[in-house]
C-alpha atoms as a PDB file:
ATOM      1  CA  UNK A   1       0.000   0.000   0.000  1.00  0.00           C
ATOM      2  CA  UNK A   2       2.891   2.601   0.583  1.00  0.00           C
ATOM      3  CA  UNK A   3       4.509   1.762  -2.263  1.00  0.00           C
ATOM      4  CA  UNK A   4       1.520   2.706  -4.035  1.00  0.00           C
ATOM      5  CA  UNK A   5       0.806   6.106  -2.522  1.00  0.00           C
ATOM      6  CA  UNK A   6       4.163   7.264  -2.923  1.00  0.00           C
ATOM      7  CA  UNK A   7       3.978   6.322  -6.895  1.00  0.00           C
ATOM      8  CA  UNK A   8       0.816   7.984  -6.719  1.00  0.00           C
ATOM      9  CA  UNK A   9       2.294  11.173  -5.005  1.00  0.00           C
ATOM     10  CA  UNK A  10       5.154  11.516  -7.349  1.00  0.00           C
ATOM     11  CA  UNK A  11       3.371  10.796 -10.272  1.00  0.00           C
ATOM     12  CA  UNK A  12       0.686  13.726  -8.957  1.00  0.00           C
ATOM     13  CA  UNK A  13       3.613  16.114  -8.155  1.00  0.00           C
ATOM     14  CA  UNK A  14       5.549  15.716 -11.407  1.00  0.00           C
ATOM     15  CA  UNK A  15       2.224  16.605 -13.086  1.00  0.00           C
ATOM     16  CA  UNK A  16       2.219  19.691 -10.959  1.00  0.00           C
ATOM     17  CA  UNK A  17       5.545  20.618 -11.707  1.00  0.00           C
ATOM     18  CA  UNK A  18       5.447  20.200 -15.528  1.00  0.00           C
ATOM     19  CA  UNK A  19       2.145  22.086 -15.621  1.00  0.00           C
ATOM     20  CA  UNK A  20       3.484  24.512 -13.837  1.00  0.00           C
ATOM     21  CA  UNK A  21       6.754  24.816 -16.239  1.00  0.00           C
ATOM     22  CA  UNK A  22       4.839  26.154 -19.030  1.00  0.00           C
ATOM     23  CA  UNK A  23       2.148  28.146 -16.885  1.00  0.00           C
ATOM     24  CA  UNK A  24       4.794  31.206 -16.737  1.00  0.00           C
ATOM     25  CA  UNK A  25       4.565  33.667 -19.433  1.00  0.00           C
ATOM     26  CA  UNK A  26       7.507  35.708 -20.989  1.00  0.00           C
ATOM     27  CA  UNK A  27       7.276  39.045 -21.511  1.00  0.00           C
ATOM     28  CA  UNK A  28       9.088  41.447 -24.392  1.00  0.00           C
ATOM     29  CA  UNK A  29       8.940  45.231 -25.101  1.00  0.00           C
ATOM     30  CA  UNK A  30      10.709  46.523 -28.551  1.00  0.00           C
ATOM     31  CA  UNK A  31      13.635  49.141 -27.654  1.00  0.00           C
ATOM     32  CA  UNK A  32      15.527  51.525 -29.396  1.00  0.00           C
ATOM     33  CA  UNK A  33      18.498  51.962 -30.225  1.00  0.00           C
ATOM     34  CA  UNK A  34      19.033  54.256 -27.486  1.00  0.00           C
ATOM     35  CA  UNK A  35      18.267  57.388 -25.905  1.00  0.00           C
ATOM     36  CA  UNK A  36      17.281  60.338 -28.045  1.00  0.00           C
ATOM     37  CA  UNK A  37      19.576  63.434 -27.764  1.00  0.00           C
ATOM     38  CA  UNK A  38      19.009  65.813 -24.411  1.00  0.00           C
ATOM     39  CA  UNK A  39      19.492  68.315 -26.714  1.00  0.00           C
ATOM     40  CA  UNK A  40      16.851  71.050 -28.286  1.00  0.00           C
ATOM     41  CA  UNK A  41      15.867  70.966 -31.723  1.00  0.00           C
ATOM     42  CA  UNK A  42      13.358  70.257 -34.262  1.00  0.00           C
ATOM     43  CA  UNK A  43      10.322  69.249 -32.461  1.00  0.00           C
ATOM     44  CA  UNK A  44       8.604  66.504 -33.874  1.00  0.00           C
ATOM     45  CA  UNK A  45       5.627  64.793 -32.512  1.00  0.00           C
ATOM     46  CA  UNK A  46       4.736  60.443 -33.713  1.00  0.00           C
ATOM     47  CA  UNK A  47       1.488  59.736 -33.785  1.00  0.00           C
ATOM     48  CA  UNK A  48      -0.703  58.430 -34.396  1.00  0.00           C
ATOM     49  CA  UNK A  49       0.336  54.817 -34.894  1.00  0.00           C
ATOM     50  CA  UNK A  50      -1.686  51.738 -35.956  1.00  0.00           C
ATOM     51  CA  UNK A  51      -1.646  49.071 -36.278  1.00  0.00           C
ATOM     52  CA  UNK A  52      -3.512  46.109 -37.883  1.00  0.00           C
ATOM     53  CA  UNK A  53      -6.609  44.013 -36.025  1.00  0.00           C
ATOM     54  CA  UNK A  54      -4.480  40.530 -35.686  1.00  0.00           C
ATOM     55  CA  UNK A  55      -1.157  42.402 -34.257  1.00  0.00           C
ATOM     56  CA  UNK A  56      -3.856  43.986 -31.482  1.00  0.00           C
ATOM     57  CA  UNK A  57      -3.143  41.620 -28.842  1.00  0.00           C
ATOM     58  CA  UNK A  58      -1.165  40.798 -25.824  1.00  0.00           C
ATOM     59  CA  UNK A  59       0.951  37.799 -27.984  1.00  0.00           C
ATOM     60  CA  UNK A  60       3.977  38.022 -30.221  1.00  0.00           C
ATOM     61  CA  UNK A  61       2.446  36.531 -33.759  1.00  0.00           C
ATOM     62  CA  UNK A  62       4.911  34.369 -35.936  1.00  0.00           C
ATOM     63  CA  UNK A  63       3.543  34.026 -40.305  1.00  0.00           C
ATOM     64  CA  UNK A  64       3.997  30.439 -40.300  1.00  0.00           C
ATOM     65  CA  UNK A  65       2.541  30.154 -43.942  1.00  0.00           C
ATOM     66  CA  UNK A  66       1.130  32.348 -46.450  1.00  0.00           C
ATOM     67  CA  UNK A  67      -1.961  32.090 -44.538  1.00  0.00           C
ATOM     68  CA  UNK A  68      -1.483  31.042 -41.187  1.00  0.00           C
ATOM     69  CA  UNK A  69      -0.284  32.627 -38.275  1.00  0.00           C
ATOM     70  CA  UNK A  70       0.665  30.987 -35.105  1.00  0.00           C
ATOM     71  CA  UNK A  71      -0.310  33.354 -31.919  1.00  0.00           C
ATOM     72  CA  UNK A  72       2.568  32.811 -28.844  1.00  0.00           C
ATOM     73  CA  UNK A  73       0.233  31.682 -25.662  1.00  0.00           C
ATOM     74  CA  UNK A  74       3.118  32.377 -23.397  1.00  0.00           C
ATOM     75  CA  UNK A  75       5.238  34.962 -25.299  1.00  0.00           C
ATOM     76  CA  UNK A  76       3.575  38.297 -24.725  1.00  0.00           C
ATOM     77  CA  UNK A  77       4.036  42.127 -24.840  1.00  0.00           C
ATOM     78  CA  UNK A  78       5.037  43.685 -21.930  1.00  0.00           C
ATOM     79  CA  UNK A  79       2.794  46.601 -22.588  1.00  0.00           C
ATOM     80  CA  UNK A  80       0.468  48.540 -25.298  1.00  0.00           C
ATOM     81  CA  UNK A  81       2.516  47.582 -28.725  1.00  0.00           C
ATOM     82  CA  UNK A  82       1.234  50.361 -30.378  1.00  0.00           C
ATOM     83  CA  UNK A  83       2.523  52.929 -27.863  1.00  0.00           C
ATOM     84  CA  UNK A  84       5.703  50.802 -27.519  1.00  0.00           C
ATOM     85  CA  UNK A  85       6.284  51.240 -31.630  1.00  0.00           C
ATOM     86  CA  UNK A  86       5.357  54.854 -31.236  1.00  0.00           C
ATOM     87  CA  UNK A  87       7.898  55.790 -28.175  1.00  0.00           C
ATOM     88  CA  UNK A  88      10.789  53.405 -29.587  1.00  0.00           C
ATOM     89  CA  UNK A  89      10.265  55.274 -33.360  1.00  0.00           C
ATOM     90  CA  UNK A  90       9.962  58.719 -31.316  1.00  0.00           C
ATOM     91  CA  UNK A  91      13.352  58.295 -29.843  1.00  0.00           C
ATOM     92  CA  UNK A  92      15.015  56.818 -32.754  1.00  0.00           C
ATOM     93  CA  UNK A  93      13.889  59.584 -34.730  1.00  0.00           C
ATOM     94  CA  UNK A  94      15.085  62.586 -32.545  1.00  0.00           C
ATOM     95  CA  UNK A  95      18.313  60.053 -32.463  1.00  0.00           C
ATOM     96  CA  UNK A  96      18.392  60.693 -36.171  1.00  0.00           C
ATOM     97  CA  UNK A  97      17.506  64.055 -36.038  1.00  0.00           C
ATOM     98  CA  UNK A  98      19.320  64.604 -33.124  1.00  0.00           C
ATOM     99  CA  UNK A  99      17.339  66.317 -31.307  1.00  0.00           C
ATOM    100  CA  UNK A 100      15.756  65.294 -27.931  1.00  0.00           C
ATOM    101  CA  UNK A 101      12.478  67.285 -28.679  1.00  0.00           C
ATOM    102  CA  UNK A 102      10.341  64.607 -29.386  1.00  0.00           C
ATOM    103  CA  UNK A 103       6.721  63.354 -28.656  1.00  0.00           C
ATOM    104  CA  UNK A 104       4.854  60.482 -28.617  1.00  0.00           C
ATOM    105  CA  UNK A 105       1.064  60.886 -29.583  1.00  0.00           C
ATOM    106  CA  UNK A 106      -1.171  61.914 -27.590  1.00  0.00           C
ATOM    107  CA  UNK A 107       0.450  65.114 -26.918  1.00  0.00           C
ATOM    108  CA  UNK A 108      -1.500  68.435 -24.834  1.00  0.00           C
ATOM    109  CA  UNK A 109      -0.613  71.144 -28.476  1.00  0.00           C
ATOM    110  CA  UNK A 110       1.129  71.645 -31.251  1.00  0.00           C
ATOM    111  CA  UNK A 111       3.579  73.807 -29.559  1.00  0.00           C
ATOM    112  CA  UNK A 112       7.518  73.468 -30.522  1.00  0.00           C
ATOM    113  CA  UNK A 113       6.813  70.539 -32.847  1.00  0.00           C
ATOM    114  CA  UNK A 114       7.619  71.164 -36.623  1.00  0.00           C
ATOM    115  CA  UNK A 115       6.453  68.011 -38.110  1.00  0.00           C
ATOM    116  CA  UNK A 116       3.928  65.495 -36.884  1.00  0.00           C
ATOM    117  CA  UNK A 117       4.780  61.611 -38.072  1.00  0.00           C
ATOM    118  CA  UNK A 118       1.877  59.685 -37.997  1.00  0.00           C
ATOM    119  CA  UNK A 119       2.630  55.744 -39.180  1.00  0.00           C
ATOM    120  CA  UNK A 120       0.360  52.293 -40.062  1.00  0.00           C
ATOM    121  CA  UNK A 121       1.780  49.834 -39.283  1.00  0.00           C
ATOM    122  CA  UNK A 122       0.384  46.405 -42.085  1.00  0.00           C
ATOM    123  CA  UNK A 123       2.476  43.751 -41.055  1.00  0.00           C
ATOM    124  CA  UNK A 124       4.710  43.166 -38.053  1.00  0.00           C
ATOM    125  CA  UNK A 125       5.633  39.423 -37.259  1.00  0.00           C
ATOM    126  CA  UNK A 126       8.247  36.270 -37.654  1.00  0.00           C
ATOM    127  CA  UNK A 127       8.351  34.598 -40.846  1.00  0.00           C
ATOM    128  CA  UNK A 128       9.056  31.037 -41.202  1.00  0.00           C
ATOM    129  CA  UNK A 129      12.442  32.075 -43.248  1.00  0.00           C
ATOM    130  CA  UNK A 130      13.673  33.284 -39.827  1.00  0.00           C
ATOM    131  CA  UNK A 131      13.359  36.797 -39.961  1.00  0.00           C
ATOM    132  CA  UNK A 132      11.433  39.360 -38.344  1.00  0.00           C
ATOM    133  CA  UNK A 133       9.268  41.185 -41.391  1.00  0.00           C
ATOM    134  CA  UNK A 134       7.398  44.990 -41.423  1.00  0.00           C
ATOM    135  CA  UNK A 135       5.053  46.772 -43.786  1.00  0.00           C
ATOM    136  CA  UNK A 136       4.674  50.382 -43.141  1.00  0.00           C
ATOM    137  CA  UNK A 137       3.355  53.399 -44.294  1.00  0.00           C
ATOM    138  CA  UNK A 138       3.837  56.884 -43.114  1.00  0.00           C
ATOM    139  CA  UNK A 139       2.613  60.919 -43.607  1.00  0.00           C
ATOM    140  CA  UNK A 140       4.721  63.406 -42.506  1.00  0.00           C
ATOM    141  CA  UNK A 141       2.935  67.038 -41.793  1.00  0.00           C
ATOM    142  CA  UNK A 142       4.349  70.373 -41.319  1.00  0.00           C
ATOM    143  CA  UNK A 143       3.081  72.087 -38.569  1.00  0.00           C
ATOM    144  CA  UNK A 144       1.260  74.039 -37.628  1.00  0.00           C
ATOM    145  CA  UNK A 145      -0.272  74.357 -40.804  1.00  0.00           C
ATOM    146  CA  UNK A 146      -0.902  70.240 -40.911  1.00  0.00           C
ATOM    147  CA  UNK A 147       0.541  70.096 -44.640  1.00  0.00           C
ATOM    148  CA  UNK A 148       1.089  67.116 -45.847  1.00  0.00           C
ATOM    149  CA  UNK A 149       5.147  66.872 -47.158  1.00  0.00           C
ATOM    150  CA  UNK A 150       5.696  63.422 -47.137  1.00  0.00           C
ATOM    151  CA  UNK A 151       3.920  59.987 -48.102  1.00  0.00           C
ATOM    152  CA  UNK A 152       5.115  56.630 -48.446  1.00  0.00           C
ATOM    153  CA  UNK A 153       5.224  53.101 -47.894  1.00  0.00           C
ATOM    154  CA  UNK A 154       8.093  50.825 -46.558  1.00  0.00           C
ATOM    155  CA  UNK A 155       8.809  47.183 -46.401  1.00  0.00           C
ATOM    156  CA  UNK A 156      11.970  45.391 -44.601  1.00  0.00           C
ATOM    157  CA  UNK A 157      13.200  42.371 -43.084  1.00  0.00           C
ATOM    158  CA  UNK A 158      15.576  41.442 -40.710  1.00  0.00           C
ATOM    159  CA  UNK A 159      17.579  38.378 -39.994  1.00  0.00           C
ATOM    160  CA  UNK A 160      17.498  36.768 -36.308  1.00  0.00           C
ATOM    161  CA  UNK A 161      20.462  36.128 -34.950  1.00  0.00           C
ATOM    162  CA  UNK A 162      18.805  32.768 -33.278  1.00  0.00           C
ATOM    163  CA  UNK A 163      15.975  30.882 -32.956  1.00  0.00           C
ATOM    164  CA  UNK A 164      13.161  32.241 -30.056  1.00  0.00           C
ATOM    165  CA  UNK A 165      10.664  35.136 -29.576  1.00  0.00           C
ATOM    166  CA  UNK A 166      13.398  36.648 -27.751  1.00  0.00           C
ATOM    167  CA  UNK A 167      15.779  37.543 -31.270  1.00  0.00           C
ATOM    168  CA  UNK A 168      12.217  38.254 -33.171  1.00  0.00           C
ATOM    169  CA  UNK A 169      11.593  40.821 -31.138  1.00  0.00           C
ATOM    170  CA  UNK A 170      15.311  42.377 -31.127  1.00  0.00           C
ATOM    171  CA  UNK A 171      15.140  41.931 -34.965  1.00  0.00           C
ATOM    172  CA  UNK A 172      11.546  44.039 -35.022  1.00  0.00           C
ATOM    173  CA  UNK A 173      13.388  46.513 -33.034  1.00  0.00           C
ATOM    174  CA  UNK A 174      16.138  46.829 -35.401  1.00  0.00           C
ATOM    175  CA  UNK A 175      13.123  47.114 -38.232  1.00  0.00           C
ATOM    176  CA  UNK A 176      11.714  49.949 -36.152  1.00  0.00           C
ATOM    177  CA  UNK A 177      15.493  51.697 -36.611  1.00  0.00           C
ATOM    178  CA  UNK A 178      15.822  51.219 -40.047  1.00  0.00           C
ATOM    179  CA  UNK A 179      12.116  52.531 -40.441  1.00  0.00           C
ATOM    180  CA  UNK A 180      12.734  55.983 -38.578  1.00  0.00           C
ATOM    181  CA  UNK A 181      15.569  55.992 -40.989  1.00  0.00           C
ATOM    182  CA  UNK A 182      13.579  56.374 -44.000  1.00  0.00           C
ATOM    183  CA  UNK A 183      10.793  58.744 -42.080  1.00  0.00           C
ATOM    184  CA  UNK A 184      14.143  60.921 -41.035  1.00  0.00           C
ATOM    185  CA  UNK A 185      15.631  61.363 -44.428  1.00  0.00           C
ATOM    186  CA  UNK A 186      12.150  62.645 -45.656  1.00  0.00           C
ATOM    187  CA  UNK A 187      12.153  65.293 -42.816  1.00  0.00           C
END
């Protein structure tokens, strides 16, 4: 009979134990590629940003196929991912533009900014080829007469440097650089 229970016990606990490996979620936030300037300059203002209905969630999304997506159940954003693309372009612009007068939409007025960025953001994920992948397009307005002086669209990809949702997302966040890029040189 002891025997028994204690089979039974450590069969019971191992259960508990490998449920519990996989019950822990992993969080990610995108980054840039570091602080913007803490200088004055050209104030410009990002925002708004959007993006599309199946990016609009808490999970990192990876394009498995043409036409299927595979949603990460434990791999999720730390935060709002379209204020985290907003603040991490914001900063790599004024890093481009070098200036640290920068905002990220919402912002209270116009005041001090030149040029308002506002971006949509089509596609954002993993690929099955191992990379991390963006569509974009983005309107640049002067301000404060809200002009439109810039329009276009954008599409990259970058390599991961290994396999895991951790490289995806430091490959989007390289995407996100290379993207203020292009919105700075139209500026």
């Amino acid at each position: 009979m002891l025997p028994t229970m204690i089979r039974s016990s450590t069969v019971s606990l191992l259960t508990i134990l490998l449920v519990s490996c996989g019950a822990y979620p992993t969080y990610y936030m995108l980054s840039p590629e570091g602080p913007a300037p803490n200088t004055r300059g050209t104030g410009i203002g990002v925002g708004p940003t959007h993006i599309p209905v199946y990016l609009d969630r808490a999970n990192l999304v990876f394009k498995e196929s043409e036409n299927r997506f595979v949603i990460a159940e434990s791999h999720l954003w730390a935060g709002d991912l379209e204020g985290n693309i907003t603040s991490v372009l914001a900063t790599n612009l004024g890093r481009r533009k070098n200036t640290g007068n920068v905002r990220s939409y919402p912002w209270s007025d116009d005041g001090g900014l030149r040029y308002q960025v506002s971006v949509d953001i089509r596609q954002f994920h993993g690929t099955p080829e191992g990379d991390a992948f963006i569509e974009a397009a983005w309107r640049v307005y002067s301000l404060p007469d809200r002009r439109m002086i810039a329009s276009k669209s954008w599409t990259g990809t970058e390599p991961m440097q290994s396999d895991g949702y951790e490289s995806l997302v430091a490959a989007q966040s390289t995407l996100l650089a290379r993207l203020a890029t292009e919105i700075a040189d139209s500026l």
